[in-house]
N, C-alpha and C. Protein backbone atom coordinates (compact mmCIF):
# COMPACT_ATOMS: atom_id res chain seq x y z
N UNK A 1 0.85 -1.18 0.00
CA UNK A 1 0.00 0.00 0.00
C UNK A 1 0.89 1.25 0.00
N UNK A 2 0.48 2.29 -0.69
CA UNK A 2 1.56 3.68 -1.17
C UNK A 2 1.40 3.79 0.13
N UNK A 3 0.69 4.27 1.37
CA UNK A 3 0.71 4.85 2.76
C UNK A 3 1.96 4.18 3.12
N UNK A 4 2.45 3.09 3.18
CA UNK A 4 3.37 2.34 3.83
C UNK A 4 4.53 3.16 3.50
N UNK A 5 4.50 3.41 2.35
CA UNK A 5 5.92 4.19 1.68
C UNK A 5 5.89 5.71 2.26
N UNK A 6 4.57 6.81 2.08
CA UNK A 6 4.89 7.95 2.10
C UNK A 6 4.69 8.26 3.70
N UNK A 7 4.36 7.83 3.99
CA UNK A 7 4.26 8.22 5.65
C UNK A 7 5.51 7.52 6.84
N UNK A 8 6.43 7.14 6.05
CA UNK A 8 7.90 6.70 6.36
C UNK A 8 8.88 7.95 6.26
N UNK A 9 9.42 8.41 7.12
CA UNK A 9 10.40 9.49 7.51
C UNK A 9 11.30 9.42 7.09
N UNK A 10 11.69 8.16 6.34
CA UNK A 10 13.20 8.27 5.67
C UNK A 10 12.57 8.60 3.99
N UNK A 11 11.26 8.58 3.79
CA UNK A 11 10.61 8.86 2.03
C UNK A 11 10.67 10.02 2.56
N UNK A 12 9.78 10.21 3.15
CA UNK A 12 9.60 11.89 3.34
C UNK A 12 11.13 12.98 3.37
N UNK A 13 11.89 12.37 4.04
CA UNK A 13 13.55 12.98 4.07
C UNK A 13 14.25 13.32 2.48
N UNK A 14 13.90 11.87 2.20
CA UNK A 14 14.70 11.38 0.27
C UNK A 14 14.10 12.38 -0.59
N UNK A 15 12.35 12.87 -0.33
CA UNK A 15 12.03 13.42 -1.71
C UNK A 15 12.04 15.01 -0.75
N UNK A 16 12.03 15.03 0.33
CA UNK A 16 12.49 16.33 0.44
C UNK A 16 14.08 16.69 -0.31
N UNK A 17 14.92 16.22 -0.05
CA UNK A 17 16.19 15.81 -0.40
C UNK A 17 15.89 16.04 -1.85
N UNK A 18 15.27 15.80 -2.70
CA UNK A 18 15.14 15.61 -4.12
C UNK A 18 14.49 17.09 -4.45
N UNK A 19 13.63 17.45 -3.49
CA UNK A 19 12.79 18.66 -4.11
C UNK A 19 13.81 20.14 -4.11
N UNK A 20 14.61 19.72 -2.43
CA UNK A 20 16.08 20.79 -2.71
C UNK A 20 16.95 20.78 -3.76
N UNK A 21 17.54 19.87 -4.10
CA UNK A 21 17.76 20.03 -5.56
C UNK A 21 17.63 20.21 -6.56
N UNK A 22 15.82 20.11 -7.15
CA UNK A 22 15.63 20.27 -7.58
C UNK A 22 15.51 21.77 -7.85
N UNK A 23 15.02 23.06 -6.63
CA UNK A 23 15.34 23.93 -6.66
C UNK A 23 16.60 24.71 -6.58
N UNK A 24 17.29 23.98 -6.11
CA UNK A 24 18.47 24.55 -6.40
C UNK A 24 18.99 24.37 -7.84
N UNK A 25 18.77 23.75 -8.41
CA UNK A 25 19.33 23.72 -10.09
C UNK A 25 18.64 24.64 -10.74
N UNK A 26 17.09 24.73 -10.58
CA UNK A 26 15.97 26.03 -10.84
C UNK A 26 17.09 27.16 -10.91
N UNK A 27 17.70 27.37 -9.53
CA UNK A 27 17.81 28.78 -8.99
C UNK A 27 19.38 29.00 -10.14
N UNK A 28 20.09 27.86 -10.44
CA UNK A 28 21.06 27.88 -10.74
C UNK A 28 20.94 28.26 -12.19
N UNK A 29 19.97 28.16 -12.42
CA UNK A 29 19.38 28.21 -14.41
C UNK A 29 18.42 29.55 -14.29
N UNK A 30 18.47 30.30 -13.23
CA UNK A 30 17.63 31.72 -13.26
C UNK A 30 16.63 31.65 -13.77
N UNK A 31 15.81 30.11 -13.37
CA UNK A 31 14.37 29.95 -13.82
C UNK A 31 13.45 30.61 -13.10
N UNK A 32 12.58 31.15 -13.16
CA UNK A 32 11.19 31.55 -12.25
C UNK A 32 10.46 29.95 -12.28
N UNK A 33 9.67 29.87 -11.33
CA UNK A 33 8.84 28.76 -10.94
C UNK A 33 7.60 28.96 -10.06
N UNK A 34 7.14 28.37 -10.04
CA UNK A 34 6.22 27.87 -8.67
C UNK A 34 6.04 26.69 -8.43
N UNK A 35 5.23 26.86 -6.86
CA UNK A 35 4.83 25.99 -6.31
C UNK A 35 3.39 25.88 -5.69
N UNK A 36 2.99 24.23 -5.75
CA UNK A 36 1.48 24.65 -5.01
C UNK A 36 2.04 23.59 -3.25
N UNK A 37 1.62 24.13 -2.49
CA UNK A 37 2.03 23.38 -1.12
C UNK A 37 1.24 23.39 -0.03
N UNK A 38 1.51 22.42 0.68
CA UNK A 38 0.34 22.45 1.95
C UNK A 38 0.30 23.35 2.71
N UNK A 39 -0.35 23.98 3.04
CA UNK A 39 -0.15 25.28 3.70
C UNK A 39 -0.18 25.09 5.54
N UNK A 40 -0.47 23.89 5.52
CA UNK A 40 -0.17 23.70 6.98
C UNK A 40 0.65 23.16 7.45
N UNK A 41 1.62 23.33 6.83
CA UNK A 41 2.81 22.44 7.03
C UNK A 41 4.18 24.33 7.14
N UNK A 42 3.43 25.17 6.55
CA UNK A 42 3.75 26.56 6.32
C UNK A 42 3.92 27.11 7.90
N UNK A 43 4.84 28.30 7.54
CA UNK A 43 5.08 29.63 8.40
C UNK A 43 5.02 30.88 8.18
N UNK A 44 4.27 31.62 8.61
CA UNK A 44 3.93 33.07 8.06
C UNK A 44 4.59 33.96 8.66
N UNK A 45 5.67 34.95 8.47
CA UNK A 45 5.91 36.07 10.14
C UNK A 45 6.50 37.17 8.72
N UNK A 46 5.60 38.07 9.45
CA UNK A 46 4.81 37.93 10.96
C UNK A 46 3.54 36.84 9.98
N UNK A 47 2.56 36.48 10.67
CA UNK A 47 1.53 36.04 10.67
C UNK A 47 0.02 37.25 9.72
N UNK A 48 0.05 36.00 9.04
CA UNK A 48 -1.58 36.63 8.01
C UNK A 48 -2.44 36.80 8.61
N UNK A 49 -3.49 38.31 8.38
CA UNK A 49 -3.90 38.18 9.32
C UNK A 49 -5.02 37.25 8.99
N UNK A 50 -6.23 36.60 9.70
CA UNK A 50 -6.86 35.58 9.79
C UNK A 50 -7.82 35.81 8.57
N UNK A 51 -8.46 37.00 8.28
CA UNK A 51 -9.25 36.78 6.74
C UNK A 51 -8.60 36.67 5.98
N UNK A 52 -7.15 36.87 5.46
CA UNK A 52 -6.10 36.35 4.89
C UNK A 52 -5.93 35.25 4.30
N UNK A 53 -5.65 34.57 5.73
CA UNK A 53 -5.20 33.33 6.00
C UNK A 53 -6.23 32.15 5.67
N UNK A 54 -7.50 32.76 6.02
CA UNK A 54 -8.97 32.18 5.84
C UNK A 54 -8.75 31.75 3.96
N UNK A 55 -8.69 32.74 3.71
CA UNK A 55 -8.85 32.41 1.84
C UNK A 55 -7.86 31.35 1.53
N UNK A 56 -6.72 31.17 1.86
CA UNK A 56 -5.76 30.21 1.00
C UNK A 56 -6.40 28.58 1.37
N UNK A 57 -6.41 28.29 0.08
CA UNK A 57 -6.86 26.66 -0.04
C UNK A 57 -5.71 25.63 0.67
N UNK A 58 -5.95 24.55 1.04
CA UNK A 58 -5.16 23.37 1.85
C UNK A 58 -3.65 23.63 0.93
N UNK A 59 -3.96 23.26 -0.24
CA UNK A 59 -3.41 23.19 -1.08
C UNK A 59 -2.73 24.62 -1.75
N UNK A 60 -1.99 25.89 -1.72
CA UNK A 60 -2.07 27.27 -1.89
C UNK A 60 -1.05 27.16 -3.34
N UNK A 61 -1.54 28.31 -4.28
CA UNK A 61 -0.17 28.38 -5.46
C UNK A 61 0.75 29.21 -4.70
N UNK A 62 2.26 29.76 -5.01
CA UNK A 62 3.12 30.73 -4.32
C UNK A 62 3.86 30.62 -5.96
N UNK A 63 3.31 32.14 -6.77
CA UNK A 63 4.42 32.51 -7.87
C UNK A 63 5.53 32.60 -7.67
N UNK A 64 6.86 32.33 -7.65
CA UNK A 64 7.91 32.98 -7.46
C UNK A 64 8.78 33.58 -8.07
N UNK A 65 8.79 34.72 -8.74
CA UNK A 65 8.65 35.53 -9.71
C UNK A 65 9.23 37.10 -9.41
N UNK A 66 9.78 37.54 -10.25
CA UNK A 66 10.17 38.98 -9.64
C UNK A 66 10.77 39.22 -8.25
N UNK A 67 10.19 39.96 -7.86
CA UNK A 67 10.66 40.49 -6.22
C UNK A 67 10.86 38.91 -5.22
N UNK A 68 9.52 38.43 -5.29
CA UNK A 68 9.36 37.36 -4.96
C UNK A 68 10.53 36.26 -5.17
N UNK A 69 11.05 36.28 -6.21
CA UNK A 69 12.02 34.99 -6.76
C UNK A 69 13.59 35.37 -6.27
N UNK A 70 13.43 37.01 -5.94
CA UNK A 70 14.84 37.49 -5.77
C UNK A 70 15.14 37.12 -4.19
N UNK A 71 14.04 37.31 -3.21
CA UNK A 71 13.77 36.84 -2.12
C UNK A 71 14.46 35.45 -1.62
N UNK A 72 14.31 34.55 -2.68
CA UNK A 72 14.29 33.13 -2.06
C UNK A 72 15.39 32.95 -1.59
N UNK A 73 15.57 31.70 -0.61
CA UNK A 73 16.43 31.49 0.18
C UNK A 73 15.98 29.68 0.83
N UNK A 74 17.39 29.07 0.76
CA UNK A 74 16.87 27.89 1.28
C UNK A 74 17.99 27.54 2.36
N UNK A 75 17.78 26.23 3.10
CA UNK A 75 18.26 26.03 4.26
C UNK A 75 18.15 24.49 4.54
N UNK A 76 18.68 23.48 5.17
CA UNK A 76 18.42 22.44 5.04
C UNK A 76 17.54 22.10 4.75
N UNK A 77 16.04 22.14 5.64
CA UNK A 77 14.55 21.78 5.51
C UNK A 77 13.81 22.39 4.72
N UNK A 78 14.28 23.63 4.22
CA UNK A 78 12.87 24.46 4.12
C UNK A 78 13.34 25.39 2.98
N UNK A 79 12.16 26.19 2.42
CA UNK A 79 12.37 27.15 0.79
C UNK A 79 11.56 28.57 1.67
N UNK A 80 12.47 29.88 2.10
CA UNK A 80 11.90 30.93 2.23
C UNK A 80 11.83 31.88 1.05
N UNK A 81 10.83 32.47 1.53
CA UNK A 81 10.59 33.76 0.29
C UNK A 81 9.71 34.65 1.30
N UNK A 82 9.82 36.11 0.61
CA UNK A 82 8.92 36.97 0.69
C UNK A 82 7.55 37.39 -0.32
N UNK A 83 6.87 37.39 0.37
CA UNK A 83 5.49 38.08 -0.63
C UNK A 83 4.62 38.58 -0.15
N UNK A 84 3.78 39.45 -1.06
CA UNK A 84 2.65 40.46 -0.33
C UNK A 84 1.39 39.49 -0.56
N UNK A 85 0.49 39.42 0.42
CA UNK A 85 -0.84 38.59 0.27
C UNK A 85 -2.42 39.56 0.49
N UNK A 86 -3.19 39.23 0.11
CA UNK A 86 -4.79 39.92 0.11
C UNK A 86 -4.42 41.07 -0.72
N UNK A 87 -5.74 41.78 -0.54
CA UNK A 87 -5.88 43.07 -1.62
C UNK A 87 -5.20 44.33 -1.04
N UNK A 88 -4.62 44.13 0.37
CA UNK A 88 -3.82 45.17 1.19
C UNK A 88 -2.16 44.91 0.86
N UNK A 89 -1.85 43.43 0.11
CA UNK A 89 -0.54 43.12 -0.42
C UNK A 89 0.44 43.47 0.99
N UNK A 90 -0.16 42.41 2.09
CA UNK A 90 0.45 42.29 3.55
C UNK A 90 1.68 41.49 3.30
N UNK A 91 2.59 41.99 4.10
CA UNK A 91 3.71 41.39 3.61
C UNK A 91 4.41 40.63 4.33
N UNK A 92 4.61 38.86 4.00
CA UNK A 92 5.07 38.26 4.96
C UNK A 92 6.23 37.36 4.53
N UNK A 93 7.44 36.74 5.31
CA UNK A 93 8.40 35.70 4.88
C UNK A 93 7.34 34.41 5.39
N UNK A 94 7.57 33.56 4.10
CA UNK A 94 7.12 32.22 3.65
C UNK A 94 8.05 31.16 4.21
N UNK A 95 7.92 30.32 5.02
CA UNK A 95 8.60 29.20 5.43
C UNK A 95 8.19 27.99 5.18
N UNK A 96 8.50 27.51 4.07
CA UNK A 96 8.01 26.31 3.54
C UNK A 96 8.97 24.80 3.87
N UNK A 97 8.75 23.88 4.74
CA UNK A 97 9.22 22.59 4.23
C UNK A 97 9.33 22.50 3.18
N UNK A 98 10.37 21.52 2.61
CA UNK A 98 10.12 20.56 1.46
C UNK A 98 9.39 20.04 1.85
N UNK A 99 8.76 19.01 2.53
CA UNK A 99 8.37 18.07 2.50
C UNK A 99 6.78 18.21 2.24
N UNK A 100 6.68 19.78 2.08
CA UNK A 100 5.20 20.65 2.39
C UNK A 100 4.67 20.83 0.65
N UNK A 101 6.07 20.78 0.03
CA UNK A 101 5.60 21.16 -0.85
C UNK A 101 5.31 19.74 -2.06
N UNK A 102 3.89 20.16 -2.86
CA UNK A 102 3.33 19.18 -3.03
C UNK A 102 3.21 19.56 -5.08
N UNK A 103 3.84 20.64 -5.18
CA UNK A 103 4.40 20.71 -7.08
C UNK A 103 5.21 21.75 -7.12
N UNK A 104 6.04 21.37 -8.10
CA UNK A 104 6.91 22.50 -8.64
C UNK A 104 6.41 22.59 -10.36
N UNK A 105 6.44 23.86 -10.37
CA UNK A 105 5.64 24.33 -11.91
C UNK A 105 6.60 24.90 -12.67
N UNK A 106 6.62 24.59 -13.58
CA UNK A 106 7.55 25.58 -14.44
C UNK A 106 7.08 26.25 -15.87
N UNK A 107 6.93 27.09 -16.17
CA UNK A 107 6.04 28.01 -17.27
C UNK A 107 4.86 27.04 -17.47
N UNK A 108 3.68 27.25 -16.63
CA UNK A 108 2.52 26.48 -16.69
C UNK A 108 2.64 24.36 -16.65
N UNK A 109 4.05 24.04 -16.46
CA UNK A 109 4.09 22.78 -16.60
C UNK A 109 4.62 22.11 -15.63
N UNK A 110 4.14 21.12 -14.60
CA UNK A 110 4.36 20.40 -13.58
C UNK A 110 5.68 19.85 -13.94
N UNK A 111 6.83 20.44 -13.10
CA UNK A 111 8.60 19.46 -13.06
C UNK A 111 7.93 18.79 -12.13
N UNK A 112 7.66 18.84 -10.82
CA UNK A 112 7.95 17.52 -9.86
C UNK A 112 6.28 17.59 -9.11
N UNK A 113 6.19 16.09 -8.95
CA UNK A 113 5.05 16.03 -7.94
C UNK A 113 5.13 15.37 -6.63
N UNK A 114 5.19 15.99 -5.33
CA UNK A 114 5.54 15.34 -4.13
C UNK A 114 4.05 14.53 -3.19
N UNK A 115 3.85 12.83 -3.38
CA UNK A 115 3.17 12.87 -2.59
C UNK A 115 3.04 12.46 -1.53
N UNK A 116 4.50 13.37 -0.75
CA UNK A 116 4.32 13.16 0.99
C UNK A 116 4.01 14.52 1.50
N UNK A 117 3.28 15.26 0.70
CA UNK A 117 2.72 16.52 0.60
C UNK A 117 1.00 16.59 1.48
N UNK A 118 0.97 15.30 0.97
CA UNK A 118 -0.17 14.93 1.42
C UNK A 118 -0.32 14.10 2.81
N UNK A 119 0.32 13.90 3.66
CA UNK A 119 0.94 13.69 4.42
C UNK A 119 0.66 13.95 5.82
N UNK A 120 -0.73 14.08 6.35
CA UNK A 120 -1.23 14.81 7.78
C UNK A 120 -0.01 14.47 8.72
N UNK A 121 0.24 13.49 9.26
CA UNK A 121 1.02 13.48 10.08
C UNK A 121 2.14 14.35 10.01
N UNK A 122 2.80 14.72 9.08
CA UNK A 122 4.00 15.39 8.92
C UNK A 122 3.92 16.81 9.39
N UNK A 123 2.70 17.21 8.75
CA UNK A 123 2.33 19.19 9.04
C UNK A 123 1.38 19.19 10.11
N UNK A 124 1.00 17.71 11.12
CA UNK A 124 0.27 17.97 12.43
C UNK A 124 0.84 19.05 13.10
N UNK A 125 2.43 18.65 13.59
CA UNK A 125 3.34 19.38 14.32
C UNK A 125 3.28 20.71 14.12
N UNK A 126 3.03 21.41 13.08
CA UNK A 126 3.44 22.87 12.45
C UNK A 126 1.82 23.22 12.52
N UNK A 127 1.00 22.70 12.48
CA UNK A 127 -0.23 23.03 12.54
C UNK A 127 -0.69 23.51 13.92
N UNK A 128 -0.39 22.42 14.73
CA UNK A 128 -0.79 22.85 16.15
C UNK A 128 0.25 24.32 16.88
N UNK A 129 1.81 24.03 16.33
CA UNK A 129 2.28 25.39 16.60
C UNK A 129 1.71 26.81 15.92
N UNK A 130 1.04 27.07 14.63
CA UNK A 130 0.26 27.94 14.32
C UNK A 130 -0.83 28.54 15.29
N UNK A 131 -1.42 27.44 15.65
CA UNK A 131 -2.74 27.10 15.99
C UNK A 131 -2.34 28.24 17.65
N UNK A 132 -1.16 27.35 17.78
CA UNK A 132 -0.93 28.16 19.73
C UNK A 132 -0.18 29.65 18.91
N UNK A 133 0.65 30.00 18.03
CA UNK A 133 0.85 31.20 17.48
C UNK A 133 -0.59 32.44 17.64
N UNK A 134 -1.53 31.85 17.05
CA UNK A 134 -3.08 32.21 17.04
C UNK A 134 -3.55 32.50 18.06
N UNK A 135 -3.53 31.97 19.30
CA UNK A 135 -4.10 31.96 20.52
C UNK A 135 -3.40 32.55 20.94
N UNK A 136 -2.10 32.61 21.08
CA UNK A 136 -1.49 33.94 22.18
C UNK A 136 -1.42 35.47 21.71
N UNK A 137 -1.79 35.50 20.20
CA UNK A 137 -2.02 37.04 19.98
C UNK A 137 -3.46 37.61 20.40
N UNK A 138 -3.26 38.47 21.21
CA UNK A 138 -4.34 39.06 21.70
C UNK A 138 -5.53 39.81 21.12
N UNK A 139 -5.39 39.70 19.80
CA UNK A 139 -6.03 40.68 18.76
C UNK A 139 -7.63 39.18 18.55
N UNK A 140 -6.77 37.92 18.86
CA UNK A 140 -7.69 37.30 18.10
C UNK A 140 -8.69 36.59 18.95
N UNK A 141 -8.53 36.80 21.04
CA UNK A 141 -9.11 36.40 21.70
C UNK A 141 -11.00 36.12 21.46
N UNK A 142 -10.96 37.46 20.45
CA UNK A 142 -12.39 37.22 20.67
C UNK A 142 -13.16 36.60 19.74
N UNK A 143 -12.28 35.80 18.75
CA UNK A 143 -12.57 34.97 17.67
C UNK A 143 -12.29 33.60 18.06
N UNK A 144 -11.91 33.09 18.81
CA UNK A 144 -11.54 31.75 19.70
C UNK A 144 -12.99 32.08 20.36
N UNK A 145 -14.00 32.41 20.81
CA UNK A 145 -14.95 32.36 21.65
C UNK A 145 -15.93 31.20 20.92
């Protein structure tokens, strides 16, 4: 059964492992790209604010393009960038796992498809730290009621 495979920490490691490279050769060929990725597996800071945050699908696109593409930055685990979001173009650094991310696009055409993207267990952890992120800002006490 595929579950047996993608919900194994050493798959999830390998095609993270694969998806860094893969962007890194991107970055090395001054390609623009995107990605579509789990968004709960994501880091926002500062933090979107919640009607924001409300709109992006499980699944979110992130152009990386222009300003955006000049931004990027990677690190063992993870692909940062900057970008402006909603119709106020709020502006936040993007902290993406690999392991979060679930396509890489290249001029309208799927290079890679990750499916330990799909993966609850993996973005539980990052979910519930959001979740307590949420609750200790005081702005949002009265939306927890």
């Amino acid at each position: 059964m595929i579950n047996n495979i993608i919900e194994k920490e050493e798959y999830r490691d390998l095609v993270s492992s694969q998806i860094k490279d893969t962007i890194n050769f991107l970055l090395k060929q001054d390609q623009e790209f995107a990605i579509t990725a789990n968004i709960e597996g994501i880091k926002f800071e500062p933090e979107l604010p919640s009607a924001t945050l409300n709109q992006l699908s499980k699944f979110s696109l992130f152009i990386l393009s222009n300003y955006t593409y000049s931004t990027i930055k990677l690190d063992e685990n993870n692909l940062y960038f900057e970008a402006g979001f909603g119709n106020e173009n709020f502006g936040s650094t993007v902290k993406v796992p690999f392991f979060a991310i679930f396509q890489i696009v290249v001029e309208e055409s799927i290079l890679f498809v990750n499916s330990v993207a799909t993966v609850d267990k993996f973005t539980k952890d990052a979910k519930v730290k959001s979740l307590n992120v949420f609750k200790n800002n005081p702005n949002n006490k009265d939306l927890l009621k």
